[in-house]
Protein backbone atom coordinates (compact mmCIF):
# COMPACT_ATOMS: atom_id res chain seq x y z
CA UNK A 1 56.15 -32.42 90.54
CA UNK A 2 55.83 -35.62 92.46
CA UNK A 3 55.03 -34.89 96.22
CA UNK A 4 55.71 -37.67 98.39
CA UNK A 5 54.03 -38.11 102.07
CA UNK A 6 56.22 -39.97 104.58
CA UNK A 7 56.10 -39.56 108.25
CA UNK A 8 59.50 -37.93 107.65
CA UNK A 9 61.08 -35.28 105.39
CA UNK A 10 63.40 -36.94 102.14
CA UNK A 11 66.06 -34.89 103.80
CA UNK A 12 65.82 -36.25 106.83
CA UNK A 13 65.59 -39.50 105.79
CA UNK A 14 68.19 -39.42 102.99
CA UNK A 15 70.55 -38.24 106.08
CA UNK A 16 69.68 -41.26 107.97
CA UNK A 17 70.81 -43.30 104.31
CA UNK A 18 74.17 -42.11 104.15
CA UNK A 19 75.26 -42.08 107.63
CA UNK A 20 74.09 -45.62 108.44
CA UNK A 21 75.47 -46.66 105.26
CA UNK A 22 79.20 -45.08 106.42
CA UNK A 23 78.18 -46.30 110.21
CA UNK A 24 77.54 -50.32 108.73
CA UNK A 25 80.27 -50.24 107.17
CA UNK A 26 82.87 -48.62 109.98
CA UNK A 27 81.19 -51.02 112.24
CA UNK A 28 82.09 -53.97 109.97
CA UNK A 29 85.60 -52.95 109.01
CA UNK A 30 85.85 -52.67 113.11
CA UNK A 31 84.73 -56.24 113.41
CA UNK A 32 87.54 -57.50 110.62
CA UNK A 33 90.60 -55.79 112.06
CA UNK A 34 89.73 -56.78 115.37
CA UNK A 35 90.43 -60.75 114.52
CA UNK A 36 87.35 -61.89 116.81
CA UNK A 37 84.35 -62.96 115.31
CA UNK A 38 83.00 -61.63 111.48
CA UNK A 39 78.70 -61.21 110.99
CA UNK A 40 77.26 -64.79 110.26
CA UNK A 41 76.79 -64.12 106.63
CA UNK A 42 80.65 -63.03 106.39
CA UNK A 43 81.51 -66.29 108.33
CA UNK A 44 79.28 -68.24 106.12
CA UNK A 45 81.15 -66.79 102.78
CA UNK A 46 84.83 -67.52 104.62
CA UNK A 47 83.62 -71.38 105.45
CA UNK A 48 82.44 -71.79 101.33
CA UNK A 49 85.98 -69.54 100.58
CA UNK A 50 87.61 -72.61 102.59
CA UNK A 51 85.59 -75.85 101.30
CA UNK A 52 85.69 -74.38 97.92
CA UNK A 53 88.10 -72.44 97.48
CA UNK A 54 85.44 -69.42 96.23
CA UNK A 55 86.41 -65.94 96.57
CA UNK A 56 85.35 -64.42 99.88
CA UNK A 57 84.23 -61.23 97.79
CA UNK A 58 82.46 -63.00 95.48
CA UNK A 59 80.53 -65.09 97.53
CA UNK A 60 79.60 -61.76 99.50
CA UNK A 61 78.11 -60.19 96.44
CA UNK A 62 76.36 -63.33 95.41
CA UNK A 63 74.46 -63.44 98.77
CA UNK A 64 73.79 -59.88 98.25
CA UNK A 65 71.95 -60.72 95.22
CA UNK A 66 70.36 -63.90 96.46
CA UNK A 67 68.83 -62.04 99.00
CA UNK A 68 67.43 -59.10 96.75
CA UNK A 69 65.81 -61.41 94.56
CA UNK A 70 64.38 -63.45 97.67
CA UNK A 71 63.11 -59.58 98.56
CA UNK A 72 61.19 -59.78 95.28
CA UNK A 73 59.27 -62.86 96.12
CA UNK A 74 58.92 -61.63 99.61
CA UNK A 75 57.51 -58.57 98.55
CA UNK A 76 54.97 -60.34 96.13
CA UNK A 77 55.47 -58.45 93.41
CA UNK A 78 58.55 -57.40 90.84
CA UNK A 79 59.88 -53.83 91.74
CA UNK A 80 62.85 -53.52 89.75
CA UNK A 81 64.11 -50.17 90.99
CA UNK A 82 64.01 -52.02 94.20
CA UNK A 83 66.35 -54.86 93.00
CA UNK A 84 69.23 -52.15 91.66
CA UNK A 85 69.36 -49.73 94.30
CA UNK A 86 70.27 -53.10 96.58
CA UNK A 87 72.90 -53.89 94.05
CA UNK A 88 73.86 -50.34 94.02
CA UNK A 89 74.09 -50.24 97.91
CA UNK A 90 76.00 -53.57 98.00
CA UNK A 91 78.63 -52.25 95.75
CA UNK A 92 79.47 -48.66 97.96
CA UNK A 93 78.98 -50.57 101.26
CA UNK A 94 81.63 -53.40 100.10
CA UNK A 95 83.97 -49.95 98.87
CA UNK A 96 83.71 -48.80 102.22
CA UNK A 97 84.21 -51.55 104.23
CA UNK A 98 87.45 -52.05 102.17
CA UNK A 99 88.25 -48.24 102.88
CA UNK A 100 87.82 -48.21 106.41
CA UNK A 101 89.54 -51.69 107.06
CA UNK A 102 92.50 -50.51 105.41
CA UNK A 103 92.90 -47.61 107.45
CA UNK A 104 92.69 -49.13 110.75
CA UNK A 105 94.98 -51.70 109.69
CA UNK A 106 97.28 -48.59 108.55
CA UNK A 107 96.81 -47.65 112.05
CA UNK A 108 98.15 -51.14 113.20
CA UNK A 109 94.46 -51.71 115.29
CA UNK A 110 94.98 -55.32 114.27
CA UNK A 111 98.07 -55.95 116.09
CA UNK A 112 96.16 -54.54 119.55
CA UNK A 113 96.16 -56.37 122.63
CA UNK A 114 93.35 -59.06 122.48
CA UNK A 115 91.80 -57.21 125.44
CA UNK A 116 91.66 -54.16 123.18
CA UNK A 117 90.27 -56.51 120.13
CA UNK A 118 87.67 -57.90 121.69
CA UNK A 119 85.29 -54.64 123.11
CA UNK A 120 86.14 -53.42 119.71
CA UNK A 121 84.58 -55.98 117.58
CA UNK A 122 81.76 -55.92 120.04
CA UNK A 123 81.30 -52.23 119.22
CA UNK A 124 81.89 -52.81 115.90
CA UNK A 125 78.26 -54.92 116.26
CA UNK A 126 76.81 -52.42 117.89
CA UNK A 127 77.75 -49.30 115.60
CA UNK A 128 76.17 -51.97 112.73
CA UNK A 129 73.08 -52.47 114.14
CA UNK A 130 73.05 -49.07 114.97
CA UNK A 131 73.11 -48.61 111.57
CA UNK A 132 70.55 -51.16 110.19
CA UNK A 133 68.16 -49.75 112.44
CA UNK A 134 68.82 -45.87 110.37
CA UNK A 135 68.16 -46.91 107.20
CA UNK A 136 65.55 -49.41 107.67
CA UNK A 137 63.44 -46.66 109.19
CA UNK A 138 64.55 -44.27 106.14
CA UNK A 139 63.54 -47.35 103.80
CA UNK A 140 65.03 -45.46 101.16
CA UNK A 141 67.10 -48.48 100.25
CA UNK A 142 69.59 -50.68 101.92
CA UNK A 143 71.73 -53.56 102.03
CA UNK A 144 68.93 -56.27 100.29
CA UNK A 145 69.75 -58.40 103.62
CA UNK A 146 68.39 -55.63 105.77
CA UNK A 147 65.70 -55.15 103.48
CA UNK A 148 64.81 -58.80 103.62
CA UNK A 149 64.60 -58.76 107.59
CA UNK A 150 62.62 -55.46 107.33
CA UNK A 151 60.17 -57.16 105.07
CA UNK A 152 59.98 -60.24 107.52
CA UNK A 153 59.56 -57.90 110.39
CA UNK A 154 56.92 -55.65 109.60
CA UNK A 155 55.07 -58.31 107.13
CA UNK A 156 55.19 -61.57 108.38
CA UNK A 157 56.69 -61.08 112.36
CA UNK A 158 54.39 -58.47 113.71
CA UNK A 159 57.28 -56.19 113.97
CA UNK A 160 59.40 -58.17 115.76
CA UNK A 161 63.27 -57.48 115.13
CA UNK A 162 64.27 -60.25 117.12
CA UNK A 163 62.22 -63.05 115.32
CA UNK A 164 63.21 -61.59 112.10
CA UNK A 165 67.13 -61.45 112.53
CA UNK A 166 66.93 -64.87 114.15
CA UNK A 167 65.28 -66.23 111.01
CA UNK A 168 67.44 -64.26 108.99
CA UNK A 169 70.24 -66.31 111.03
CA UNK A 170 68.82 -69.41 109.57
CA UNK A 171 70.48 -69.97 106.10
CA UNK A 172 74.29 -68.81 107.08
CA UNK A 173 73.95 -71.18 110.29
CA UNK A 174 73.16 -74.00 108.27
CA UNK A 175 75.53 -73.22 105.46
CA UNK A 176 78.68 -72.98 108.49
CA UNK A 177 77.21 -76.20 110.12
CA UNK A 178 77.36 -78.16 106.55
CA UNK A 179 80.74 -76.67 105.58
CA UNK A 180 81.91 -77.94 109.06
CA UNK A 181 81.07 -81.37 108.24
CA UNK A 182 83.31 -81.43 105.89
CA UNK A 183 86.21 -79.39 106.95
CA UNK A 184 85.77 -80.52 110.31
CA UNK A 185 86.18 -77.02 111.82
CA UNK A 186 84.96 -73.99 111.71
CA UNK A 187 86.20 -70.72 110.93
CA UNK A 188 85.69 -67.14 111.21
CA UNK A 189 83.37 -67.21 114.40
CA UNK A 190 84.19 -66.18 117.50
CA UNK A 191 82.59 -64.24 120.47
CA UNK A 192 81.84 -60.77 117.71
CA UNK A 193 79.50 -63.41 116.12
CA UNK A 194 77.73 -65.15 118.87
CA UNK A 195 77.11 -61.59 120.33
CA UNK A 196 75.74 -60.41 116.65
CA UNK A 197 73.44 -63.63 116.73
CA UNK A 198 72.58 -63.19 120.17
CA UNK A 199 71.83 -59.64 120.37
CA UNK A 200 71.44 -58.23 116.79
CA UNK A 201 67.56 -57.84 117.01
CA UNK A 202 67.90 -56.39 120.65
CA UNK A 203 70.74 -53.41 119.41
CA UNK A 204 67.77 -52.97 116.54
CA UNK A 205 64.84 -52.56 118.35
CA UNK A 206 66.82 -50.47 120.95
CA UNK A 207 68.36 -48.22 118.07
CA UNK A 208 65.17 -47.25 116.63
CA UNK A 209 63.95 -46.26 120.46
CA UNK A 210 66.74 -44.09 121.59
CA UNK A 211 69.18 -43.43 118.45
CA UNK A 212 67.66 -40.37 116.63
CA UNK A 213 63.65 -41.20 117.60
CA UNK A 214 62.27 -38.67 115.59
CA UNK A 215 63.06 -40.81 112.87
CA UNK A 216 60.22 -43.34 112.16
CA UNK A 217 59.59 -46.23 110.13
CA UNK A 218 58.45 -44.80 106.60
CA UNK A 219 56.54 -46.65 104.08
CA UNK A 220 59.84 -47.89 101.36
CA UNK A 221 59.73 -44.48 98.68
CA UNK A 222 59.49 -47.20 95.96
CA UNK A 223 55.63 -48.11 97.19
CA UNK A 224 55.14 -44.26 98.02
CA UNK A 225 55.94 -43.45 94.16
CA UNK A 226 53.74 -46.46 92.84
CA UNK A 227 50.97 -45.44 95.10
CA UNK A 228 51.30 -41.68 93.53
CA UNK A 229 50.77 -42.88 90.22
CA UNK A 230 47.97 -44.66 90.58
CA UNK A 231 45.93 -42.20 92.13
């Protein structure tokens, strides 16, 4: 029997897994219906979806995997587990995102007041990063984009969320800014996005100090495994 030391319990921390993941995505789908302002690697995937004509859901999953093979290099060694239960996480958060947006469009949230719109896709943020903060400290696995700004936090940033989702900023910017060029607009960010650029590493750092504190930020079970068997 393997017997694996963490500052919390699996069960706690397998918890903390599946309710962020539910949490991201109900934050997300909030963001969509409400019509103001997607996350900047959404809006990045709806520019490309507009100067090329690529599918929105497509483009999603191939940043997904972009990022979990830029994890691999981060990480400075090949962990292939690592690499699939990113994939794996991609493909239920995308399903639920898709569930939940479907819903409260059933509900007709989408056709609210823009005063009702707007505080919702800024909750919709915060209910996200809410959720980021979960499962990073689980570090069971996770969306390979939070994984890649957990690496950058705690290997290269000194534990700094903020640095670490502003660099993490870095590549969609750019792509938006060079897609504007040529389709001399830009589309899919509004005031949800500045505030998720602005204040993403703030609702992070706050999460993990007030939002369930007893959970900490354990080792990734991947590493905790390795280091087992080579004892």
């Amino acid at each position: 029997m393997i017997v694996i030391r963490s500052v919390n319990t699996l069960k706690t921390r397998i918890i903390a897994l599946i309710f962020g993941l539910l949490l991201n995505a109900f934050g997300n789908a909030l963001t969509i219906v409400s019509g103001c302002g997607s996350g900047i690697w959404t809006a990045a995937c709806v520019n490309i979806h507009q100067l090329f004509g690529v599918d929105v859901g497509l483009m999603i999953f191939t940043f997904g995997i972009i990022n979990a093979l830029t994890n691999q290099i981060l990480i400075k060694h090949i962990d292939v587990l690592r690499f699939v239960e990113e994939v794996i996480f991609i493909i239920f958060f995308s399903s639920f995102i898709q569930i939940f947006t479907n819903y409260f469009e059933s509900l007709g949230w989408n056709h609210l007041s823009l005063y009702i719109r707007v505080p919702m896709a800024l909750l919709g943020v915060c209910c996200f990063c809410t959720a980021i903060s979960l499962y990073q400290r689980a570090n069971i696995f996770m969306h390979p984009n939070d994984d890649t700004t957990n690496i950058l936090r705690f290997d290269y940033l000194n534990g700094s969320a903020i640095k670490s989702q502003l660099l993490d900023f870095a590549p969609p910017i750019t792509i938006i800014l060079i897609c504007a060029i040529f389709l001399h607009r830009i589309y899919s960010v509004s005031i949800g996005t500045l505030f998720s650029i602005a204040f993403n590493g703030v609702l992070i750092q706050t999460a993990d100090k007030y939002v369930f504190p007893s959970l900490k930020h354990n080792e990734n079970i991947n590493t905790q495994i390795q280091k087992h068997f080579e004892k």
